[in-house]
C-alpha atoms as a PDB file:
ATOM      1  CA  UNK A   1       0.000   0.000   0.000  1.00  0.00           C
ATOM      2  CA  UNK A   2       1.225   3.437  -0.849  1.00  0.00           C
ATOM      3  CA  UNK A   3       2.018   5.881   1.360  1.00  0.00           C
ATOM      4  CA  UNK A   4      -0.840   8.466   2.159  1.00  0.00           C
ATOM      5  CA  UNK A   5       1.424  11.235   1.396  1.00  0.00           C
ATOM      6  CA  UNK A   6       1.911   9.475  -2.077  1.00  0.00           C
ATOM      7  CA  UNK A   7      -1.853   9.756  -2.927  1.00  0.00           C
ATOM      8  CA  UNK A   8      -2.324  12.911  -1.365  1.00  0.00           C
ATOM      9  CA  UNK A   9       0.400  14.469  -4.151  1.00  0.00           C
ATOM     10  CA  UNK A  10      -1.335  12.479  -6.705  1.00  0.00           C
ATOM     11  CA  UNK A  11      -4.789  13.906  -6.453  1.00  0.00           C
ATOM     12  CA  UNK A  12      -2.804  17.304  -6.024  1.00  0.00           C
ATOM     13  CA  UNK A  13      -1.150  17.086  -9.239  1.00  0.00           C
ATOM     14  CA  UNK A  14      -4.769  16.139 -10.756  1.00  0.00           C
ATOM     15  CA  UNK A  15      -6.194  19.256  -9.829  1.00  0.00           C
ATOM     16  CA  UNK A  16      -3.740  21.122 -11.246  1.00  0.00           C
ATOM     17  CA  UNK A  17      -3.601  19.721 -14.801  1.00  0.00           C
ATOM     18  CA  UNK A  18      -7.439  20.003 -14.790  1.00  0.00           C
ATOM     19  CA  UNK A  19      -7.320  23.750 -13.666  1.00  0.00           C
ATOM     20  CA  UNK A  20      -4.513  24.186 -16.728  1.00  0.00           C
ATOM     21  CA  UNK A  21      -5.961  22.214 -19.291  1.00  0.00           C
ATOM     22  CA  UNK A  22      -7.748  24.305 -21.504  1.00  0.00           C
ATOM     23  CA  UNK A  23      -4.701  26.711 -21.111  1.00  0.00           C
ATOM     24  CA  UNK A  24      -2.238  24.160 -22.073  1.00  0.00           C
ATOM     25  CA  UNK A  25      -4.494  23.512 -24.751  1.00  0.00           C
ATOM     26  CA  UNK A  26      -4.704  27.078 -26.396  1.00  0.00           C
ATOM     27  CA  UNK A  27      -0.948  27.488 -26.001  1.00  0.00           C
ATOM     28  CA  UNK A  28      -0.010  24.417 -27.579  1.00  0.00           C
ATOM     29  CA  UNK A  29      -2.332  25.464 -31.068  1.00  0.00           C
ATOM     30  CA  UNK A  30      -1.342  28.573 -30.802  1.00  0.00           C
ATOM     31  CA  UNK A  31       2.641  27.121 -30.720  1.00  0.00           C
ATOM     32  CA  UNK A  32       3.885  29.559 -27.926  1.00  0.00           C
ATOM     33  CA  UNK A  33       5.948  27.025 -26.042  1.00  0.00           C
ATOM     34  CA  UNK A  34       7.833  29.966 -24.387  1.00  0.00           C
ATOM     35  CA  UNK A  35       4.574  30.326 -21.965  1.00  0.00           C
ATOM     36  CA  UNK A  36       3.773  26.932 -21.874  1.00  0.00           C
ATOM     37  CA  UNK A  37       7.035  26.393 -20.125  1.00  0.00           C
ATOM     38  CA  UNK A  38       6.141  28.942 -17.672  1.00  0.00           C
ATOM     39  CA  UNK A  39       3.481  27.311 -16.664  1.00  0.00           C
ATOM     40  CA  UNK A  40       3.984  25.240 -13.377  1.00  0.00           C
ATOM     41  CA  UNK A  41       5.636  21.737 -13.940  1.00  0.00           C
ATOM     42  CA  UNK A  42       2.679  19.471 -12.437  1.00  0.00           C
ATOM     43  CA  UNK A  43       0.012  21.075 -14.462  1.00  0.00           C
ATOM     44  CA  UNK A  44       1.661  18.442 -17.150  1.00  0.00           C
ATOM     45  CA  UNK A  45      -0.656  15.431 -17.749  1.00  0.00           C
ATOM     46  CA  UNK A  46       2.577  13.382 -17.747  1.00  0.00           C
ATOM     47  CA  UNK A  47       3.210  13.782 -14.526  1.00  0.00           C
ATOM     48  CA  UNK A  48      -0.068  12.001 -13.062  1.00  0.00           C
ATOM     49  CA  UNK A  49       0.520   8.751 -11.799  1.00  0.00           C
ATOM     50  CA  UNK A  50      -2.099   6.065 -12.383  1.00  0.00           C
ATOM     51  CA  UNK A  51      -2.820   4.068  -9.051  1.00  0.00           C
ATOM     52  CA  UNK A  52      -5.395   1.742  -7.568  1.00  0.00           C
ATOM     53  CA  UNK A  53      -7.965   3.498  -6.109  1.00  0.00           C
ATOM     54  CA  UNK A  54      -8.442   1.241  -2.753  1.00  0.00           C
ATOM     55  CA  UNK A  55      -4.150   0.536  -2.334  1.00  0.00           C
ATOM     56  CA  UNK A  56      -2.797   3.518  -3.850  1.00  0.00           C
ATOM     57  CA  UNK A  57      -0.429   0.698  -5.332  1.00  0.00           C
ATOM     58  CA  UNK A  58       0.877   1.984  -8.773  1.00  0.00           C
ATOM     59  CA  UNK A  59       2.650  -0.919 -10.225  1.00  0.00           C
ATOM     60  CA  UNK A  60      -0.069  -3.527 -11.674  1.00  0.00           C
ATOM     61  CA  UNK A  61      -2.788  -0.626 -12.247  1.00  0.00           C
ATOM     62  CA  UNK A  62      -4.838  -2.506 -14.751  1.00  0.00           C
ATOM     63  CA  UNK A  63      -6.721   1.330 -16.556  1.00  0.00           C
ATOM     64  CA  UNK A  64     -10.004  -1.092 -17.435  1.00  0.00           C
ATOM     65  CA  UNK A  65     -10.575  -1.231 -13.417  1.00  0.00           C
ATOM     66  CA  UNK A  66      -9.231   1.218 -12.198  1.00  0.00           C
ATOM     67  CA  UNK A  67      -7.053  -0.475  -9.536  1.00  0.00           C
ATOM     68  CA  UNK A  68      -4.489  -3.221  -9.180  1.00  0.00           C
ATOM     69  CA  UNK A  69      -3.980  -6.684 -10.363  1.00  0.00           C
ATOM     70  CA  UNK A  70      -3.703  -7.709  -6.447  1.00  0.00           C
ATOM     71  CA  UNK A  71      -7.043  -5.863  -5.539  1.00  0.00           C
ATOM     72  CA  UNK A  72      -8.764  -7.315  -8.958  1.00  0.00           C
ATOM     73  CA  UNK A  73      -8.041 -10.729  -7.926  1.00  0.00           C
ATOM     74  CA  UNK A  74      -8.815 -10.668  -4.198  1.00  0.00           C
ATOM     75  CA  UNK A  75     -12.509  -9.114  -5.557  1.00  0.00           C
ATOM     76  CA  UNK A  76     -12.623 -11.927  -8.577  1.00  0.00           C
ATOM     77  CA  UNK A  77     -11.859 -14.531  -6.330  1.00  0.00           C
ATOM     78  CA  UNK A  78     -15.080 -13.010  -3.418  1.00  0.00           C
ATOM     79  CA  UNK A  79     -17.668 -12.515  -6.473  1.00  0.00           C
ATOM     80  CA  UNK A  80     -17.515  -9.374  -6.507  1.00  0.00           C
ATOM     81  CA  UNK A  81     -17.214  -8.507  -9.898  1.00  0.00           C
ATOM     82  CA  UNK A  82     -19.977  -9.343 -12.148  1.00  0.00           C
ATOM     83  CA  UNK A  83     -18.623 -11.890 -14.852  1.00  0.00           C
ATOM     84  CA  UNK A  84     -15.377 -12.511 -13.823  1.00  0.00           C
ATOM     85  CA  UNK A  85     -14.505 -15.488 -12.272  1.00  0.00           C
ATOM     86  CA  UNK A  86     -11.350 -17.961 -12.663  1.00  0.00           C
ATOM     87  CA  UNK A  87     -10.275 -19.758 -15.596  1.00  0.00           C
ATOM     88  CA  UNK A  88     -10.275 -23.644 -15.678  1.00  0.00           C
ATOM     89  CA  UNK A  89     -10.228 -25.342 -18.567  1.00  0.00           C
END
C-alpha cells in the first residue's frame, strides 16, 4: 500500500492539470511554447501517476478497473465482480 502522502500528491497534481488544461491547450495550437514552459511543472498530464484506487499501489494498475492486479483478484476470487470469475479449462 502506498504511502498516504503518495496519494495525497497524486490527487494534487490532478487538480492542477485540470485547472490548466484548456490553457495548455490554447498554447499548444497557438505554438507559444515559451509560456507553456512557464506554466507550473505538475500542471503536465505526464506527470499524473495512475494508481489503484483502494491501495494507492501503482505498479499492476490494470486502466479497465481502475485499480491493481492484487485488488482485482482478491474481488474476482469473493464474487464481486460481475462476470469474472477464474479460468479452468
Amino acid at each position: 500500500m502506498a504511502s498516504e502522502s503518495t496519494v495525497i500528491r497524486n490527487e494534487k497534481i490532478k487538480k492542477q492539470v485540470a485547472k490548466y488544461a484548456e490553457l495548455r491547450r490554447k498554447l499548444k495550437a497557438e505554438g507559444d511554447y515559451a509560456a507553456l514552459s512557464r506554466l507550473p511543472r505538475n500542471s503536465s498530464p505526464t506527470r499524473v501517476r495512475n494508481m489503484c484506487a483502494l491501495t494507492g499501489r501503482s505498479r499492476g494498475y490494470l486502466r479497465k478497473f481502475k485499480i491493481s492486479r492484487i485488488k482485482l483478484r482478491e474481488l474476482a476470487l469473493e464474487g464481486k465482480i460481475p462476470g469474472m470469475r477464474k479460468a479452468s479449462w
